[in-house]
C-alpha atoms as a PDB file:
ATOM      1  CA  UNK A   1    -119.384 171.047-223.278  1.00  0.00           C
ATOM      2  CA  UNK A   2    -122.133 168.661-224.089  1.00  0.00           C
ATOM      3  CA  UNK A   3    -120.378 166.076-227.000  1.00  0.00           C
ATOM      4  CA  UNK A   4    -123.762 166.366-228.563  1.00  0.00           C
ATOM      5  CA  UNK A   5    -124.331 170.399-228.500  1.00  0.00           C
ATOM      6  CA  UNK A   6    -120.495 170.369-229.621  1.00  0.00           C
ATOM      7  CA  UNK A   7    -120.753 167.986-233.005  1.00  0.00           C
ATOM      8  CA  UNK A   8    -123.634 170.182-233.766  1.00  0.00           C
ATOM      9  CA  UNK A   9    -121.593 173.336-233.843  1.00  0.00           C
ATOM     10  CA  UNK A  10    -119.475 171.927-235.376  1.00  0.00           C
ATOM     11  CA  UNK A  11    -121.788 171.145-238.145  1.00  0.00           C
ATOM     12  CA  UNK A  12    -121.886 173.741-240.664  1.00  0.00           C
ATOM     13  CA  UNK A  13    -117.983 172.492-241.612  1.00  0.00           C
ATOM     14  CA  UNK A  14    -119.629 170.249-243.740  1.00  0.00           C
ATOM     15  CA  UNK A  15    -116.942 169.928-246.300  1.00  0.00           C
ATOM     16  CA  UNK A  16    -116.609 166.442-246.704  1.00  0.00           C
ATOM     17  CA  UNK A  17    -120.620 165.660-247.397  1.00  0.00           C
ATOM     18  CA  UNK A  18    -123.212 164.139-245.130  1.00  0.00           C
ATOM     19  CA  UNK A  19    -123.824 161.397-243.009  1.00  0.00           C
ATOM     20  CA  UNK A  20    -127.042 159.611-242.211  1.00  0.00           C
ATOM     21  CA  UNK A  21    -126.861 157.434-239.079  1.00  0.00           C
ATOM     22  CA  UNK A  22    -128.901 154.299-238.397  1.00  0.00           C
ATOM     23  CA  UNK A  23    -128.722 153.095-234.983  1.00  0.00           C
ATOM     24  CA  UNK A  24    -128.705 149.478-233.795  1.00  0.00           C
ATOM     25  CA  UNK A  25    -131.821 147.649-232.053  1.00  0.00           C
ATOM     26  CA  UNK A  26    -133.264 148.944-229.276  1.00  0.00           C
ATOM     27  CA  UNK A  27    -130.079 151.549-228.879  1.00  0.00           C
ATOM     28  CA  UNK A  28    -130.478 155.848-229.312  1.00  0.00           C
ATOM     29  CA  UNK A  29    -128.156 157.508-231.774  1.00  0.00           C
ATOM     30  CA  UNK A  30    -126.443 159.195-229.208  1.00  0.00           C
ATOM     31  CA  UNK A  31    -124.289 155.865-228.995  1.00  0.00           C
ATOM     32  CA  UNK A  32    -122.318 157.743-232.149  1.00  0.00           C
ATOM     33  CA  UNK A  33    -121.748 160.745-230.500  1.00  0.00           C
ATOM     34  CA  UNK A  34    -118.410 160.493-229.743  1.00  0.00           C
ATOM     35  CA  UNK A  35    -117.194 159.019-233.386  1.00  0.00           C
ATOM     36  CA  UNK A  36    -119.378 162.099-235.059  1.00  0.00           C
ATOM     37  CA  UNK A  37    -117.552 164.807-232.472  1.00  0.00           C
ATOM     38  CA  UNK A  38    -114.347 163.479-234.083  1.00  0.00           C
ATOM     39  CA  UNK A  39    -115.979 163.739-237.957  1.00  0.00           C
ATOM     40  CA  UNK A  40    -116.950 167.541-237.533  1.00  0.00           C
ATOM     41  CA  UNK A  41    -116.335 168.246-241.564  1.00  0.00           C
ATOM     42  CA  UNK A  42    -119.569 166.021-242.492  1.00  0.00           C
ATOM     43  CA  UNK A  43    -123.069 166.806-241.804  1.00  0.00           C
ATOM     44  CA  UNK A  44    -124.568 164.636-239.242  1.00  0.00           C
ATOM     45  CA  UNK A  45    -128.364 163.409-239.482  1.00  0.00           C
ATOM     46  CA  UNK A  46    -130.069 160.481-237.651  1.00  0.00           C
ATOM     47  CA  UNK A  47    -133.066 158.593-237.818  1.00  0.00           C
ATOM     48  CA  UNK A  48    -135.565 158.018-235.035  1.00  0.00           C
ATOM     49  CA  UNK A  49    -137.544 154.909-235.435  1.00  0.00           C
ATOM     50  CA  UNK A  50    -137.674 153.857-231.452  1.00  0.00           C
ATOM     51  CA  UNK A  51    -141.554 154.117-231.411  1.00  0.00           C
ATOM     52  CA  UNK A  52    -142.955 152.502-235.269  1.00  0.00           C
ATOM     53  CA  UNK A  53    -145.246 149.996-234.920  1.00  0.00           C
ATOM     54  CA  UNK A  54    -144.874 147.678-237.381  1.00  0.00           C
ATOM     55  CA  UNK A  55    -141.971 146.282-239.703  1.00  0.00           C
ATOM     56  CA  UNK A  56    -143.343 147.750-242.510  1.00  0.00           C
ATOM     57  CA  UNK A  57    -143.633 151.182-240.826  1.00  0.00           C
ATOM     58  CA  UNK A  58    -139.999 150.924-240.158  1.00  0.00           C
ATOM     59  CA  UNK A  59    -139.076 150.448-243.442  1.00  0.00           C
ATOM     60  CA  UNK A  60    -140.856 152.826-245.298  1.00  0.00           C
ATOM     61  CA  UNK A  61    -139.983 155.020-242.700  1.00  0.00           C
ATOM     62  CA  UNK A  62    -136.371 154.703-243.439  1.00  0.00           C
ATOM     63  CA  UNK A  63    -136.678 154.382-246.799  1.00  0.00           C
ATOM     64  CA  UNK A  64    -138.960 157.217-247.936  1.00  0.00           C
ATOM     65  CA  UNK A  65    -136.713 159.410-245.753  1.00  0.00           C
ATOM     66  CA  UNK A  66    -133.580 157.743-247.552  1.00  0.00           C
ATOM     67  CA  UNK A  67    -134.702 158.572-251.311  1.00  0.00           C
ATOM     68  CA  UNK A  68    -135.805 162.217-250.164  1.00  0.00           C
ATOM     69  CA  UNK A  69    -132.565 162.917-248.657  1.00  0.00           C
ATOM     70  CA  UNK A  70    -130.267 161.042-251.451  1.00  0.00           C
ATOM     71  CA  UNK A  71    -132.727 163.516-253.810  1.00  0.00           C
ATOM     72  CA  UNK A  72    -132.102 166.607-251.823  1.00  0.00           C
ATOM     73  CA  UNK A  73    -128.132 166.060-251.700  1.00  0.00           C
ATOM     74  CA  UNK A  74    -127.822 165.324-255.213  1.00  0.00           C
ATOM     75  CA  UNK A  75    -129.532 168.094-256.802  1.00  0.00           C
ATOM     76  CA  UNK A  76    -127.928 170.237-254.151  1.00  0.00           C
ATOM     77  CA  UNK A  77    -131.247 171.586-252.820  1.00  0.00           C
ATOM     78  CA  UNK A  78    -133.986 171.343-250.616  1.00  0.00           C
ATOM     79  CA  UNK A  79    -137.117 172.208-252.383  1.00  0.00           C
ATOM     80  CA  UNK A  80    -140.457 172.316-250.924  1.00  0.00           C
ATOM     81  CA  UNK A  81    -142.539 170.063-253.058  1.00  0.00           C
ATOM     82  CA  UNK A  82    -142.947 166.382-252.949  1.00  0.00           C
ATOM     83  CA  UNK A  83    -143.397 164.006-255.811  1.00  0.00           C
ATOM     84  CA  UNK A  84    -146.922 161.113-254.826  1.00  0.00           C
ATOM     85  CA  UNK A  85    -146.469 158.995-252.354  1.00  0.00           C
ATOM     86  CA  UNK A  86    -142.868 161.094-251.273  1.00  0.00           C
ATOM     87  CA  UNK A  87    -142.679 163.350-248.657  1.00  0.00           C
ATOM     88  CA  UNK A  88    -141.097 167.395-248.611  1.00  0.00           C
ATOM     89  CA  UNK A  89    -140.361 170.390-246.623  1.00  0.00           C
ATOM     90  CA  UNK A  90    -140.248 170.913-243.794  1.00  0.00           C
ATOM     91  CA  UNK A  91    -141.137 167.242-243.363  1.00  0.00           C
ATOM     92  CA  UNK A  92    -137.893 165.746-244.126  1.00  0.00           C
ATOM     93  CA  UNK A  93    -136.196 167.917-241.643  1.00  0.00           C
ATOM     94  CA  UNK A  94    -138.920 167.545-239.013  1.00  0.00           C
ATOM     95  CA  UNK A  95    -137.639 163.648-239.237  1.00  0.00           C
ATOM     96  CA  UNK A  96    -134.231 164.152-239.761  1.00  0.00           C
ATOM     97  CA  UNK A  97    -132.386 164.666-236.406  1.00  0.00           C
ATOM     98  CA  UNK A  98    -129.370 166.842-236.351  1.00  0.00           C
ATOM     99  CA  UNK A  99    -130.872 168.999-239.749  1.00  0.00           C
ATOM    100  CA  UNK A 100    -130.465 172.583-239.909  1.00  0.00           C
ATOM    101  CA  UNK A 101    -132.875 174.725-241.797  1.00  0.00           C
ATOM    102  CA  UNK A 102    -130.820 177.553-243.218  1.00  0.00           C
ATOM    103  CA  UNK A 103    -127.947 174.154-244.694  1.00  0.00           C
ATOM    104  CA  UNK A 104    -128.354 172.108-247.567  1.00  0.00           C
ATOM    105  CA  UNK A 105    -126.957 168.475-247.262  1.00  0.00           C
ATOM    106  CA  UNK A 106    -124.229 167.882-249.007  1.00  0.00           C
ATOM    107  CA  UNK A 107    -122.799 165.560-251.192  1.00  0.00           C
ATOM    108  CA  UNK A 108    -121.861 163.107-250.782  1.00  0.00           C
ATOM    109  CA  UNK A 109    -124.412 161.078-248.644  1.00  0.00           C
ATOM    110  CA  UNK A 110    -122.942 158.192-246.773  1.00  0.00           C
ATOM    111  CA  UNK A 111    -124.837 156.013-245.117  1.00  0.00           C
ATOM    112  CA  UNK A 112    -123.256 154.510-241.571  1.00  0.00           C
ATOM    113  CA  UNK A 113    -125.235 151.797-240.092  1.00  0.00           C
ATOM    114  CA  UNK A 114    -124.738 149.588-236.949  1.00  0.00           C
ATOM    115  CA  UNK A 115    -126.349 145.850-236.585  1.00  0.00           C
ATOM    116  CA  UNK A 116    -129.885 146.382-237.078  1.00  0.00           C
ATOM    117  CA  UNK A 117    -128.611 149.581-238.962  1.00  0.00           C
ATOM    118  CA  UNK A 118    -126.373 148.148-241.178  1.00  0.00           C
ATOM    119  CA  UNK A 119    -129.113 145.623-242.379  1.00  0.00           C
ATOM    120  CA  UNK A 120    -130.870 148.942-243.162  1.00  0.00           C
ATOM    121  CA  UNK A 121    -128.342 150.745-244.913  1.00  0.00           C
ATOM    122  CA  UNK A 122    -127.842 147.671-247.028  1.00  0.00           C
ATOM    123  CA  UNK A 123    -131.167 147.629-248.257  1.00  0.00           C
ATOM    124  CA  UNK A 124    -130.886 151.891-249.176  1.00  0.00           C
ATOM    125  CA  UNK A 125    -127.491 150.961-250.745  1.00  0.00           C
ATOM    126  CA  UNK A 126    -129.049 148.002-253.039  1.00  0.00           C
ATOM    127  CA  UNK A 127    -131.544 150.729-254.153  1.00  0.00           C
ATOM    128  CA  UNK A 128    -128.965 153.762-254.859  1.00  0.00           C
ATOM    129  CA  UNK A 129    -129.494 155.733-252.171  1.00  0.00           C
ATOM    130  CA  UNK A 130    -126.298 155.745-250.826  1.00  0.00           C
ATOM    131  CA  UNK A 131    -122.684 156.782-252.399  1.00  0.00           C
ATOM    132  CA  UNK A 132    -121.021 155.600-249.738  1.00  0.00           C
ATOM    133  CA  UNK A 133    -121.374 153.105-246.689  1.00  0.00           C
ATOM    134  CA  UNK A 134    -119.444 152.425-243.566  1.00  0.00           C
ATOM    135  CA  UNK A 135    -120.977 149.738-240.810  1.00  0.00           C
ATOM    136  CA  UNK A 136    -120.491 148.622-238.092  1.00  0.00           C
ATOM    137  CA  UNK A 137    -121.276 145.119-237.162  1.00  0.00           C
ATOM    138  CA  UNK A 138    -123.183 143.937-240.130  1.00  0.00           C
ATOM    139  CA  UNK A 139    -124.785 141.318-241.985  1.00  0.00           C
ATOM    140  CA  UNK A 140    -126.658 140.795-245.114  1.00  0.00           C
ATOM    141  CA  UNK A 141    -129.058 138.360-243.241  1.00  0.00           C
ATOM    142  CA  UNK A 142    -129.228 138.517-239.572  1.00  0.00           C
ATOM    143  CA  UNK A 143    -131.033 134.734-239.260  1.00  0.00           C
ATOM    144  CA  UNK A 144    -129.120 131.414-240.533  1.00  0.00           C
ATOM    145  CA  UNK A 145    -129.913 127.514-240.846  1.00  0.00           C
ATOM    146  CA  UNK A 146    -128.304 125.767-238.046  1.00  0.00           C
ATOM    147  CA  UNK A 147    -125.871 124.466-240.611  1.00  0.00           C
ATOM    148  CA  UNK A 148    -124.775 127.857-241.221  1.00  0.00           C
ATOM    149  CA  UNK A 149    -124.572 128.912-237.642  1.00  0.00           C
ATOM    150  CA  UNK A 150    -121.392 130.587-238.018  1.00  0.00           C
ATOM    151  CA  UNK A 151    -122.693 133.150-239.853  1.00  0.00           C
ATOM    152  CA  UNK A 152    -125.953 133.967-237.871  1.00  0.00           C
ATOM    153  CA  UNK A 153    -128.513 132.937-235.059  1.00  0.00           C
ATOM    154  CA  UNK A 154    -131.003 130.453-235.668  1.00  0.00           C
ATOM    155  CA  UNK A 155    -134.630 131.593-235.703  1.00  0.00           C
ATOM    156  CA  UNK A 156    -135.712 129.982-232.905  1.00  0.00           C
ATOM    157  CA  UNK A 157    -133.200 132.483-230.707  1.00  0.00           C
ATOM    158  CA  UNK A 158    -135.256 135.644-232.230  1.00  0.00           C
ATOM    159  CA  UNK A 159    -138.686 133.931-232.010  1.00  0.00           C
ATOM    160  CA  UNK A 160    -137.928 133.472-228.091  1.00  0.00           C
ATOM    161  CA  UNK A 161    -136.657 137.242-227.729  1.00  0.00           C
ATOM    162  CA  UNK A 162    -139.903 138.379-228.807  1.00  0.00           C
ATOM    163  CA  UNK A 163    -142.472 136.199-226.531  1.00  0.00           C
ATOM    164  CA  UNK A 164    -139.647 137.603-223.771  1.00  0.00           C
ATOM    165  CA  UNK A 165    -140.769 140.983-224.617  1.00  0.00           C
ATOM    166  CA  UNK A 166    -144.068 140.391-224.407  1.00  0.00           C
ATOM    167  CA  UNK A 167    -143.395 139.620-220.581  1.00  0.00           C
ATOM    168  CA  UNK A 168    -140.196 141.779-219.396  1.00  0.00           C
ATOM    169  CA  UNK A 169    -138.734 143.529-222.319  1.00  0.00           C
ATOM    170  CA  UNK A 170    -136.543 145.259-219.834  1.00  0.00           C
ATOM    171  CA  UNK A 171    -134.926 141.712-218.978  1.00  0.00           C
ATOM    172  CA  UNK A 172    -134.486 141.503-223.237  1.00  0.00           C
ATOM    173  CA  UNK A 173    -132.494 144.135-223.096  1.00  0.00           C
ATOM    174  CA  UNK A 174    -130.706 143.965-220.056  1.00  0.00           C
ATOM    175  CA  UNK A 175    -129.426 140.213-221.410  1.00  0.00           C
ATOM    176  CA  UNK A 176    -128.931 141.786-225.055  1.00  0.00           C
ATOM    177  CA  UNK A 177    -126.550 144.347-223.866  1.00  0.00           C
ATOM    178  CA  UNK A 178    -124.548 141.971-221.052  1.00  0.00           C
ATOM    179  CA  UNK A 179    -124.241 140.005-224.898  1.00  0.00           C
ATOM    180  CA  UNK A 180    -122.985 142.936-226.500  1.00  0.00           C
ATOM    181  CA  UNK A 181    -119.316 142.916-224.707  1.00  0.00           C
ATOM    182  CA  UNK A 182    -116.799 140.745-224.407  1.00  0.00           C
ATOM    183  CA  UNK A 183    -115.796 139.930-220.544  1.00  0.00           C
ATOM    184  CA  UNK A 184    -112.587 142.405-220.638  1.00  0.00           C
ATOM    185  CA  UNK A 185    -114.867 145.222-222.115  1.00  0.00           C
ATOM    186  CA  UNK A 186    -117.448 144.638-219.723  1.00  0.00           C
ATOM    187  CA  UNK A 187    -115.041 145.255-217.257  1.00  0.00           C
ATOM    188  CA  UNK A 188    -113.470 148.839-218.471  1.00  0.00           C
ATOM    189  CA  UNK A 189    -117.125 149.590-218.286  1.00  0.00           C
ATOM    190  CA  UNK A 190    -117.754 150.222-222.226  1.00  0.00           C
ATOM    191  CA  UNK A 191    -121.788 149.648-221.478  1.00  0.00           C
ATOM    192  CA  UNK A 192    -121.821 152.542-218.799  1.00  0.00           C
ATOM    193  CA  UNK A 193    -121.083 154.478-222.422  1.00  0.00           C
ATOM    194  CA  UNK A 194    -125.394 153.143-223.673  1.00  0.00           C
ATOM    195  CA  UNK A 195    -128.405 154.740-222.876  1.00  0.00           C
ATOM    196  CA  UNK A 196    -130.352 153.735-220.603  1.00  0.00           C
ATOM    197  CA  UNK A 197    -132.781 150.353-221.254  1.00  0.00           C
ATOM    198  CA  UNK A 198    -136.302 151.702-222.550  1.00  0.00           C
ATOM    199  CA  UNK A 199    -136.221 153.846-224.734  1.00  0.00           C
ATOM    200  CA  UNK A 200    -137.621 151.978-227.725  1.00  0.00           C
ATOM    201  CA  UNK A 201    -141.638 151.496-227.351  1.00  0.00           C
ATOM    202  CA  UNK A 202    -141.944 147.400-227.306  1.00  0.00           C
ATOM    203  CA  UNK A 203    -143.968 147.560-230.581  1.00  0.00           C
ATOM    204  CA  UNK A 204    -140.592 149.055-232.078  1.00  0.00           C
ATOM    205  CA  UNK A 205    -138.567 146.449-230.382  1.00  0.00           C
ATOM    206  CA  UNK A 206    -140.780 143.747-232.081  1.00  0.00           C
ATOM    207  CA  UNK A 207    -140.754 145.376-235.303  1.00  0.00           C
ATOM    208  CA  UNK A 208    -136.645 145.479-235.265  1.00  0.00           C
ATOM    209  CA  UNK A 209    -136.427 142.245-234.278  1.00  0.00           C
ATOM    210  CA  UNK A 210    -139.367 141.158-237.291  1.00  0.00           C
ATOM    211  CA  UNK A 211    -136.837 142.892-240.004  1.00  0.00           C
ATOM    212  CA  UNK A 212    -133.900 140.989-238.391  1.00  0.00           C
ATOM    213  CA  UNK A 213    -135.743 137.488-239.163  1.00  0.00           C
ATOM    214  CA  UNK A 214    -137.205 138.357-242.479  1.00  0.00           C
ATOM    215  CA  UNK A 215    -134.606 141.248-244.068  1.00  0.00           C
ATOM    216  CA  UNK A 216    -132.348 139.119-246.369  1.00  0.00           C
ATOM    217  CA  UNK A 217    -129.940 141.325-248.451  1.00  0.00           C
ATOM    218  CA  UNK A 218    -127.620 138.540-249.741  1.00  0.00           C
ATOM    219  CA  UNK A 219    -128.568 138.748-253.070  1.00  0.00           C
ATOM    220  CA  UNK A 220    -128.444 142.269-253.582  1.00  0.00           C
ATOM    221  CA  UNK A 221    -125.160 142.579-252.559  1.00  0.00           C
ATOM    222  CA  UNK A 222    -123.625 142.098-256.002  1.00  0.00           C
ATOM    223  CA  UNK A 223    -125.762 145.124-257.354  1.00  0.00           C
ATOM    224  CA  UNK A 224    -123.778 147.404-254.474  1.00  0.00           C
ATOM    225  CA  UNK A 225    -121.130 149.204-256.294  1.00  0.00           C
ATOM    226  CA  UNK A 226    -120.837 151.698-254.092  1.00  0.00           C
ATOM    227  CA  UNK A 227    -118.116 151.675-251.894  1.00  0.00           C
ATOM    228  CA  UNK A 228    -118.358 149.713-248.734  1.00  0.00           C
ATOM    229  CA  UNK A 229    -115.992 150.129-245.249  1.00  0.00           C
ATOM    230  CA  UNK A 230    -117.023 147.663-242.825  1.00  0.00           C
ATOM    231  CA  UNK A 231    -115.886 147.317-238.866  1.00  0.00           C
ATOM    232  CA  UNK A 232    -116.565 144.305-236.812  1.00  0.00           C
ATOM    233  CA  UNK A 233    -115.535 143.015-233.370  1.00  0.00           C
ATOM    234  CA  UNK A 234    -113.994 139.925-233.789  1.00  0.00           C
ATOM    235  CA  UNK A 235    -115.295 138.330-231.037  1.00  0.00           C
ATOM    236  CA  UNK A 236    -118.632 139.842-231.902  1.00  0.00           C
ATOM    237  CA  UNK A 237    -121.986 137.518-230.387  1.00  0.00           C
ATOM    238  CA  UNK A 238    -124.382 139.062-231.822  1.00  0.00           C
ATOM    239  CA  UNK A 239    -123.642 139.648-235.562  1.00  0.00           C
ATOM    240  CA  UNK A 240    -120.822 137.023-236.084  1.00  0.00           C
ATOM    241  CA  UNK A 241    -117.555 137.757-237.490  1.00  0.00           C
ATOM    242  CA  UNK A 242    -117.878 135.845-240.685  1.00  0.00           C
ATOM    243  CA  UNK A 243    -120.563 137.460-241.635  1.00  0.00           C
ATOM    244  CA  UNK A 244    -118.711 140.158-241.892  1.00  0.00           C
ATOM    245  CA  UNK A 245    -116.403 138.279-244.066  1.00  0.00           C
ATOM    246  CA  UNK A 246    -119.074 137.445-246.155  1.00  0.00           C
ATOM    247  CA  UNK A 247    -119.969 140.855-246.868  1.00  0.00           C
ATOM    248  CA  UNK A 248    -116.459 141.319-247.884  1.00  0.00           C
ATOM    249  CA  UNK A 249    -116.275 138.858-250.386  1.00  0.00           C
ATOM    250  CA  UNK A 250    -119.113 139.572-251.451  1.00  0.00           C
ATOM    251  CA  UNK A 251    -119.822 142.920-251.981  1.00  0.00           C
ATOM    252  CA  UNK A 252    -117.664 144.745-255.555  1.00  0.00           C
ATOM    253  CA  UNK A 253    -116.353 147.119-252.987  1.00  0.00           C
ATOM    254  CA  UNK A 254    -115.628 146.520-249.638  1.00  0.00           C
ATOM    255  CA  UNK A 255    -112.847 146.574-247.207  1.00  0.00           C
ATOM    256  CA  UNK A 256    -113.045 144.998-243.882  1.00  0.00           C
ATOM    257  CA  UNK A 257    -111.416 146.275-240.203  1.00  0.00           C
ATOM    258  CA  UNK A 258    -110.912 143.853-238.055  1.00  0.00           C
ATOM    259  CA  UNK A 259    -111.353 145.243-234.441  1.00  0.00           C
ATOM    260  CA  UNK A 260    -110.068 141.980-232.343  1.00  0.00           C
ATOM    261  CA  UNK A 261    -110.925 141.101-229.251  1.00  0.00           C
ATOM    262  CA  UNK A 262    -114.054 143.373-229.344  1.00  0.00           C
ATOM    263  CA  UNK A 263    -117.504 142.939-229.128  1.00  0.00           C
ATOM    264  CA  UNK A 264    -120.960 143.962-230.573  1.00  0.00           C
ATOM    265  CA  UNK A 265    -120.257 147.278-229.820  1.00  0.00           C
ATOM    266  CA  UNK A 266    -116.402 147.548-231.136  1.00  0.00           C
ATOM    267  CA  UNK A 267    -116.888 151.380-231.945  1.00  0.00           C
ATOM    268  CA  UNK A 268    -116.952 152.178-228.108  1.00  0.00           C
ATOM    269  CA  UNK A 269    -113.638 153.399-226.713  1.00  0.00           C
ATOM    270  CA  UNK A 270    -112.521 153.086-230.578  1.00  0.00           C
ATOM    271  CA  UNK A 271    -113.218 156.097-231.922  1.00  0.00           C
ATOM    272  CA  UNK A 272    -109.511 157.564-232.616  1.00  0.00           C
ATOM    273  CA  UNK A 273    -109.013 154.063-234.546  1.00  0.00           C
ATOM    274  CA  UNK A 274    -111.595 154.294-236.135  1.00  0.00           C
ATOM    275  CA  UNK A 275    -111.439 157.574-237.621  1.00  0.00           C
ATOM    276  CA  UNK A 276    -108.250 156.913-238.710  1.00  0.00           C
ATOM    277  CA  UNK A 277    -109.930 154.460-240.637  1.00  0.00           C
ATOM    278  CA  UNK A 278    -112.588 156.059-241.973  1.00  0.00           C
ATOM    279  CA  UNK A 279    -110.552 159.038-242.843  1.00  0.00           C
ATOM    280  CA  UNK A 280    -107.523 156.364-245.039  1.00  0.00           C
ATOM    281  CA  UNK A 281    -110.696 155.140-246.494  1.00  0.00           C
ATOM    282  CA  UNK A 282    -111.967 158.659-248.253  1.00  0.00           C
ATOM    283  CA  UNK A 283    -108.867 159.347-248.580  1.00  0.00           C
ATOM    284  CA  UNK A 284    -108.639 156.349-251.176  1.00  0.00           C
ATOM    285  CA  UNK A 285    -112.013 157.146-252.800  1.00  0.00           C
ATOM    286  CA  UNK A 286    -111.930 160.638-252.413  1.00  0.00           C
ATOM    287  CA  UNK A 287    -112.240 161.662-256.724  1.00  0.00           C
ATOM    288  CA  UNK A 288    -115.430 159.486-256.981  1.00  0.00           C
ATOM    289  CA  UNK A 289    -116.815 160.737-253.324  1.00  0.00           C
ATOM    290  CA  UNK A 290    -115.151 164.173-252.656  1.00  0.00           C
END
């Protein structure tokens, strides 16, 4: 059976809450299909924003859909009015992939971002949307100072990525993902497991990349009291292992799982581990989020 058509029948087991999933850049959502197949007691729903055209699209985008669905799950019902400026039903589930009509999210809402994701989720989390948070290769501010380079990529690295679109953005991302694995993991084939280059518009690969330079979380991390469960690849290129560490001394409530000798993409061909994880985790927080 199709891993997707099977998480989705799975999905009415809800018992556990919901689960909004923010993919990384450039990359579908079907990249967590095999972790969600293995999570069938939450509700799964995904974003879509391959094809905004603009930053600030993207992040209203998100965000509008973020406060309508944290709305929705805690009053424990869809209704189909929306407040100025908000947006209703059926509009939120038109948006919403993996929503079914005749289902209510749940509570609680978690919010499970990777990379470009997680910078996303961050910024939901700082503004209460979220009761929850797990991510997956994060970091409160994607672009460093050279004298911070251990914690980031300089801005001149980002700035060149997007004149490269411009020209060949399939080269981008055939270069992005060859960055994404370590050498052993490019060799058991983990990025046969992505979908195929292309299938963000370039405007939306530019507008990802234009939140990655400007997004800067670190100072609302303090205000996250929510609680926080954080993988990353130690050997990570892309978003670099101490900024992970950052985010775990420096958000209230955060725990950090070290995947070593993984990549970008750790989560790939670490789902049982990871679920394990995830599972230990509600299990410790499961009076304030079950």
């Amino acid at each position: 059976m199709n891993i997707r058509k099977e998480y989705m029948g799975q999905v009415k087991q809800k018992e556990k809450g919901t689960i909004l999933w923010l993919t990384g850049w450039s990359m579908t959502d079907a990249v967590f299909d095999t972790l969600r197949q293995r999570l069938p007691d939450y509700q799964h729903l995904s974003l879509d924003y391959s094809t905004m055209s603009a930053s600030a699209d993207m992040l209203d985008f998100v965000e509008t859909t973020a406060k309508r669905l944290s709305r929705a799950v805690r009053s424990n019902r869809l209704d189909g009015g929306a407040a100025h400026g908000d947006i209703g039903m059926p509009e939120l589930f038109h948006v919403l992939k993996g929503a079914c009509g005749e289902n209510v999210p749940s509570a609680p809402l978690l919010i499970s971002g990777w990379s470009l994701g997680a910078v996303l989720a961050l910024g939901l989390a700082a503004k209460g949307y979220a009761d929850g948070l797990v991510l997956f290769s994060a970091t409160a501010r994607f672009v460093r100072e050279k004298k911070k380079s251990n914690l980031g990529v300089h801005d001149a690295y980002v700035r060149q990525m997007m004149r490269d679109i411009v020209k060949d953005r399939q080269d981008v991302e055939s270069r992005f993902r060859k960055m994404m694995f370590t050498v052993r993991e490019w060799e058991t084939g983990y990025a046969d497991r992505l979908p195929p280059v292309g299938y963000w518009t370039p405007e939306a690969l530019l507008a990802g990349l234009h939140i990655l330079r400007y997004e800067d979380h670190l100072p609302d991390l303090a205000r996250i009291d929510c609680p926080v469960l954080l993988f990353h690849g130690y050997e990570d290129r892309i978003c670099l292992y101490d900024a992970g560490v950052e985010l775990m001394d420096r958000l209230p409530r955060a725990r950090l799982v070290t995947l070593n000798d993984r990549g970008h993409a750790a989560f790939l061909g670490n789902e049982v581990r990871i679920e394990k994880e995830w599972r230990r985790w509600w299990h410790e927080h499961e009076q304030e989020l079950g």
